[in-house]
Protein backbone atom coordinates (compact mmCIF):
# COMPACT_ATOMS: atom_id res chain seq x y z
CA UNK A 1 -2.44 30.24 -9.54
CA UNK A 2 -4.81 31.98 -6.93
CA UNK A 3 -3.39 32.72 -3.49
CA UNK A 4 -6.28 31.27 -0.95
CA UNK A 5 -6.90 30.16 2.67
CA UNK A 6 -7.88 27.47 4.09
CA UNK A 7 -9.80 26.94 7.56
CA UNK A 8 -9.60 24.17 9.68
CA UNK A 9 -11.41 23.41 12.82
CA UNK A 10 -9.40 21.69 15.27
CA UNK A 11 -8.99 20.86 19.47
CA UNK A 12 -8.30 23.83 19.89
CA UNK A 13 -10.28 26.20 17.77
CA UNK A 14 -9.58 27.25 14.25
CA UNK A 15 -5.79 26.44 12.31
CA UNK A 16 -5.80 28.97 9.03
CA UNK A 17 -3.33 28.12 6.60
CA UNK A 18 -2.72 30.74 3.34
CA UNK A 19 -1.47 28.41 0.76
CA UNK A 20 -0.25 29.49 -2.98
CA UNK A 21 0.45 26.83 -5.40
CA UNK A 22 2.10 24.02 -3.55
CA UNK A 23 2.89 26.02 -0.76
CA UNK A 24 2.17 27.23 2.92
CA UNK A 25 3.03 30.89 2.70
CA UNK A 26 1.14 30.90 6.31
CA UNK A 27 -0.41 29.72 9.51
CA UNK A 28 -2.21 30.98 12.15
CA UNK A 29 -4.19 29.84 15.18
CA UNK A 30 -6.94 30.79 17.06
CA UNK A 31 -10.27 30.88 18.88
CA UNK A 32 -12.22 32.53 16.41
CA UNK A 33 -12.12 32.81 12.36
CA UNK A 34 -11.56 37.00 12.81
CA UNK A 35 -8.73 36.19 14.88
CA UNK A 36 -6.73 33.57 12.58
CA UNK A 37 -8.26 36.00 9.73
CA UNK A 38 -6.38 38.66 11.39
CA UNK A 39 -2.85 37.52 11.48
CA UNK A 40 -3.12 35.85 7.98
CA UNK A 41 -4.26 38.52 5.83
CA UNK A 42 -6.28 38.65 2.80
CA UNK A 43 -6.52 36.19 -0.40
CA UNK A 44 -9.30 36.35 -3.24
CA UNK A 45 -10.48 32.53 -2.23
CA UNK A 46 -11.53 31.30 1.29
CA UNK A 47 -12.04 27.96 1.85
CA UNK A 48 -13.46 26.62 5.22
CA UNK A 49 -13.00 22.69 5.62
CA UNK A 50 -15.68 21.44 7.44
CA UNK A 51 -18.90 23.22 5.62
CA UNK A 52 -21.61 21.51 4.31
CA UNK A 53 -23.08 17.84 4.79
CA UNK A 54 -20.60 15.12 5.13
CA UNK A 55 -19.95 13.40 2.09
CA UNK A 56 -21.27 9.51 2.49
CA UNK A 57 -18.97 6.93 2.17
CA UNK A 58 -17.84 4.97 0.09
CA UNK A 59 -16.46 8.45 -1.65
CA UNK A 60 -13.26 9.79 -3.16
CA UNK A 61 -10.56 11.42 -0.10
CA UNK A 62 -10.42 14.80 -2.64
CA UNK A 63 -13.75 16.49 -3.44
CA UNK A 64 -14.55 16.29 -7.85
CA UNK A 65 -17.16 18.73 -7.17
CA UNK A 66 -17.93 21.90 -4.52
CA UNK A 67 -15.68 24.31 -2.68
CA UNK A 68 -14.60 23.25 -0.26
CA UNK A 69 -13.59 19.53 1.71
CA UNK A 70 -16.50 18.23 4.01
CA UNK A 71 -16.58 15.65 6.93
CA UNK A 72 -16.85 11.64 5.83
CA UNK A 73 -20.05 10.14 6.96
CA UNK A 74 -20.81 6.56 7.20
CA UNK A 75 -24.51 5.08 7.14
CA UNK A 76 -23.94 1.55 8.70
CA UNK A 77 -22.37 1.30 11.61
CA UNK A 78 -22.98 5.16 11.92
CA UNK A 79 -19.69 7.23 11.75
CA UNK A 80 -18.07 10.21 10.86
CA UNK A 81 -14.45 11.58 9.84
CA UNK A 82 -13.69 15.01 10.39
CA UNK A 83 -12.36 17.40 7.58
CA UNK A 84 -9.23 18.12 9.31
CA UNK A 85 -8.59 14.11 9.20
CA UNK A 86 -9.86 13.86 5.68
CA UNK A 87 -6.83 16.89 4.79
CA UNK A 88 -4.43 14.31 6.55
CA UNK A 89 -5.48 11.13 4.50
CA UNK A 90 -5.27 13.37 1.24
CA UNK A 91 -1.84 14.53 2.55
CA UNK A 92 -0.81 10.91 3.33
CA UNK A 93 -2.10 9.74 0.20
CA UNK A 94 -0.33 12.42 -2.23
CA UNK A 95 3.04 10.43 -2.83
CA UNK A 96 1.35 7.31 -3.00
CA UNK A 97 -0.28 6.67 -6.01
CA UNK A 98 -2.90 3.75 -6.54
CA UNK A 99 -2.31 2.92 -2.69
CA UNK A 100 -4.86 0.96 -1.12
CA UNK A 101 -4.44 -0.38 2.29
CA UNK A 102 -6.15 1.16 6.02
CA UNK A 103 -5.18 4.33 7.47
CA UNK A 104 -5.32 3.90 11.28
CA UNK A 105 -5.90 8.09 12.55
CA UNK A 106 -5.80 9.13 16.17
CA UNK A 107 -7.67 12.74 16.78
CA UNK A 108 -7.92 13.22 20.24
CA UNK A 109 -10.77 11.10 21.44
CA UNK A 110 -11.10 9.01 18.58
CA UNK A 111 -9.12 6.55 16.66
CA UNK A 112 -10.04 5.69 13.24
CA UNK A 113 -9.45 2.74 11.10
CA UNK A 114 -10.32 3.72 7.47
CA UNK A 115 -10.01 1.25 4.13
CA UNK A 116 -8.54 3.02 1.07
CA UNK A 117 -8.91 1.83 -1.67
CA UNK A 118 -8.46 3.58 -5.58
CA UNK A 119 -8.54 6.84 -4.03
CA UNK A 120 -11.79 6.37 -1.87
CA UNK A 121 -12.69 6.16 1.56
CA UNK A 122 -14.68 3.00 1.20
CA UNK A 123 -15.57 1.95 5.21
CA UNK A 124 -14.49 3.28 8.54
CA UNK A 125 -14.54 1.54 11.94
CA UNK A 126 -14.13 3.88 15.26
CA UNK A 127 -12.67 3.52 18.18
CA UNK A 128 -12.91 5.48 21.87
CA UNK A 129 -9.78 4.00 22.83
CA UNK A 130 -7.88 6.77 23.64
CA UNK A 131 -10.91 8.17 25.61
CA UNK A 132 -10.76 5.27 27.47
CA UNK A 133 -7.22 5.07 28.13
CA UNK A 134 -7.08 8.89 29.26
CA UNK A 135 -10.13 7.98 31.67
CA UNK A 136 -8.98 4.79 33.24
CA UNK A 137 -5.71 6.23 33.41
CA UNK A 138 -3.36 4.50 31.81
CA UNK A 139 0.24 5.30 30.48
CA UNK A 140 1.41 6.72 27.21
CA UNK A 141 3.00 3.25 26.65
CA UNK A 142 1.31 -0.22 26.40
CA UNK A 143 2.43 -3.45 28.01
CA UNK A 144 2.52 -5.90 24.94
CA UNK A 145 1.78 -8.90 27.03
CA UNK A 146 -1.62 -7.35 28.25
CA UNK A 147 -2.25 -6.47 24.45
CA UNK A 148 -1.32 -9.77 23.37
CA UNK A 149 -4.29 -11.13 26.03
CA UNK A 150 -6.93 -9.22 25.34
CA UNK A 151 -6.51 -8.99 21.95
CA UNK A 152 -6.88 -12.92 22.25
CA UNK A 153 -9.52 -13.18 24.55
CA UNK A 154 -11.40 -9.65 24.27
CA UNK A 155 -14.13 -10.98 26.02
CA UNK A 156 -12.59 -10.99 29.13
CA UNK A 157 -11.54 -6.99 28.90
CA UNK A 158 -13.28 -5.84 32.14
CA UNK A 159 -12.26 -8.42 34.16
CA UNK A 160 -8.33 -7.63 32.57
CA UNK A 161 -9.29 -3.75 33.44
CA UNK A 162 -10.07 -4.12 36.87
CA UNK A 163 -6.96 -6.24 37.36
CA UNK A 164 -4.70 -3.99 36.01
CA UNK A 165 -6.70 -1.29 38.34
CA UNK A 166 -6.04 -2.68 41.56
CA UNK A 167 -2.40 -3.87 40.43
CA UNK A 168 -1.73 -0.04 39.42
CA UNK A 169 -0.26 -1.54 36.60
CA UNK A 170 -0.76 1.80 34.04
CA UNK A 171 0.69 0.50 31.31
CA UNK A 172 -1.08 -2.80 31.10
CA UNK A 173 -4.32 -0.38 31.54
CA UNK A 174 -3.27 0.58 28.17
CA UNK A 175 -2.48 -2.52 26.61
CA UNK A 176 -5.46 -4.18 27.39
CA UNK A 177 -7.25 -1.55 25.62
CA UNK A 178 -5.25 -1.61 22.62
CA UNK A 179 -5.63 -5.14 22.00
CA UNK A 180 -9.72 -4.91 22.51
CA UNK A 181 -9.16 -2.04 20.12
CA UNK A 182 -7.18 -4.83 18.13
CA UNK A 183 -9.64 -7.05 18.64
CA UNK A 184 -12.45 -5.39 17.05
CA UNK A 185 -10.93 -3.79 14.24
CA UNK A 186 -8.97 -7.26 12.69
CA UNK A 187 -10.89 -7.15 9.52
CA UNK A 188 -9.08 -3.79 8.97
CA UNK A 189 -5.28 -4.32 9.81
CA UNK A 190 -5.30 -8.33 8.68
CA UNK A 191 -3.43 -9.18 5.59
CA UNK A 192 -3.12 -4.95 5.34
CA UNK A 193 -0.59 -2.37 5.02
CA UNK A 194 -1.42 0.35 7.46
CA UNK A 195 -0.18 4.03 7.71
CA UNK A 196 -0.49 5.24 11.39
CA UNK A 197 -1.25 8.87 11.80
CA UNK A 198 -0.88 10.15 15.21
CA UNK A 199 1.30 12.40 17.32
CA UNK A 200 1.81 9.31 19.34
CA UNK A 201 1.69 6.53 17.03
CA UNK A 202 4.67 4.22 18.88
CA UNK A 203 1.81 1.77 20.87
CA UNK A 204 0.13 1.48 17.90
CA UNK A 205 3.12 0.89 15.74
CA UNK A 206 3.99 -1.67 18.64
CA UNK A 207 1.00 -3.56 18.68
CA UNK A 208 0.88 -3.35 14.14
CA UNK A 209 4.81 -5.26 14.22
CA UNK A 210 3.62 -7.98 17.24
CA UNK A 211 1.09 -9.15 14.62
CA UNK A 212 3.50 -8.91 11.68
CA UNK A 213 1.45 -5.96 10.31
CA UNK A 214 3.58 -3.77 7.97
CA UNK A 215 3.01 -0.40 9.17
CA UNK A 216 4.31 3.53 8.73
CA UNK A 217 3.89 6.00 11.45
CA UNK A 218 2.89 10.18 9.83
CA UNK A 219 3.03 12.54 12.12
CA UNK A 220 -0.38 14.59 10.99
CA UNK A 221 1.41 18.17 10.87
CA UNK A 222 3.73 16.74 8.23
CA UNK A 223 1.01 15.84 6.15
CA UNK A 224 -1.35 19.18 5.98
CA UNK A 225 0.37 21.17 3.43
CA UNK A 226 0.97 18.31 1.03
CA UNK A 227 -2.86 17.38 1.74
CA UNK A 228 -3.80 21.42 1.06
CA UNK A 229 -1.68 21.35 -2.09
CA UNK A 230 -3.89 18.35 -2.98
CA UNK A 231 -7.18 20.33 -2.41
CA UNK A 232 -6.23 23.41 -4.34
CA UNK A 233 -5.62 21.20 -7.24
CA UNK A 234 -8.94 19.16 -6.45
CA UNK A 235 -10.85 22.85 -6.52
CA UNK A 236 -9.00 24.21 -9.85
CA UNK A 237 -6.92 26.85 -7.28
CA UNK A 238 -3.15 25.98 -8.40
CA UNK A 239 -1.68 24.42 -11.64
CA UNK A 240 -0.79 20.49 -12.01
């Protein structure tokens, strides 16, 4: 069982995580790899997440080759899933065996909705909704009756924006993005289980149970050491 470290790029800078067997012994963040270096100390195997070319989808969530877990790239439409949101997927994924279903993930900018199916990342669809929501300045929450209308008549968004706008209405702001969101990513969440990973998941876990979608909201910290434990065993760094 080798004791090792793992870097992840995140917002913020770098998280560093020293992990032995199925544990997090450590964590540390930071602006610089020195600096989270620093306050973990030293382990015979460093592993930064992130290196190399982005594996192309479709592609198993754990790596069967390499050393270490790269970004998820999709040709057609183009796309591409960070590491640090591949390490939640294999986290999520880890107590649920032979799961197939969409993983809806919120980093920052981006929302993405991501079909799993026997262990693979087979297709991706990407969102800028919370981009959009943070720009037009809407509210944390969503009005489900401005969801509910654009998600049935999405072509009508702008008009429903600029509405909402001079109303001051914040939350529908929101909702109307949510359901264009909705709207363009029904071939993922119809006739689906989804597993919502965000640190806000609650309008998206909302919006999932209006359209009788069965849904679980992760909270992505929980998930990281279950996904690291997952990696060590991927790269041969911890028994089971």
């Amino acid at each position: 069982m080798t004791r090792w470290i793992a870097l992840v790029p995140d917002n913020a800078g770098l998280s560093g995580y020293l992990v032995e067997g199925d544990r997090v012994l450590r964590h540390a963040t930071g602006s610089s790899e020195e600096a989270v270096l620093a306050e973990l100390g030293d382990a015979p195997r460093l592993v930064r997440l992130g290196d190399g070319p982005p594996d192309k989808l479709p592609t198993g969530i754990l790596p069967k080759t390499g050393d270490t877990l790269s970004a998820l790239e999709q040709a057609t439409p183009p796309d591409i899933i960070s590491a640090s949101v591949r390490l939640w997927i294999a986290g999520a994924l880890a107590s649920r065996v032979h799961w197939d279903g969409v993983i809806c993930a919120t980093q920052s900018e981006v929302t993405h909705w991501i079909h799993i199916s026997a262990g693979e990342a087979v297709s991706v669809q990407t969102v800028l909704t919370p981009r959009l929501v943070t720009a037009l300045g809407g509210a944390a929450t969503a009005d489900p009756d401005a969801m509910a209308d654009t998600l049935s008549r999405p072509e009508r968004l702008a008009a429903h924006l600029r509405q909402a706008e001079i109303s001051g209405d914040r939350s529908a702001l929101t909702g109307h993005l949510l359901g264009a969101e909705l709207a363009a990513t029904r071939p993922y969440w119809l006739g689906q289980e989804v597993l919502v990973i965000s640190a806000e998941p609650a309008p998206h876990m909302t919006a999932l149970a209006a359209q009788g979608v069965p849904a679980t909201a992760l909270a992505p910290g929980d998930l990281v050491a279950s996904g690291l434990a997952a990696l060590g065993r991927a790269l041969e760094l911890t028994d089971g």
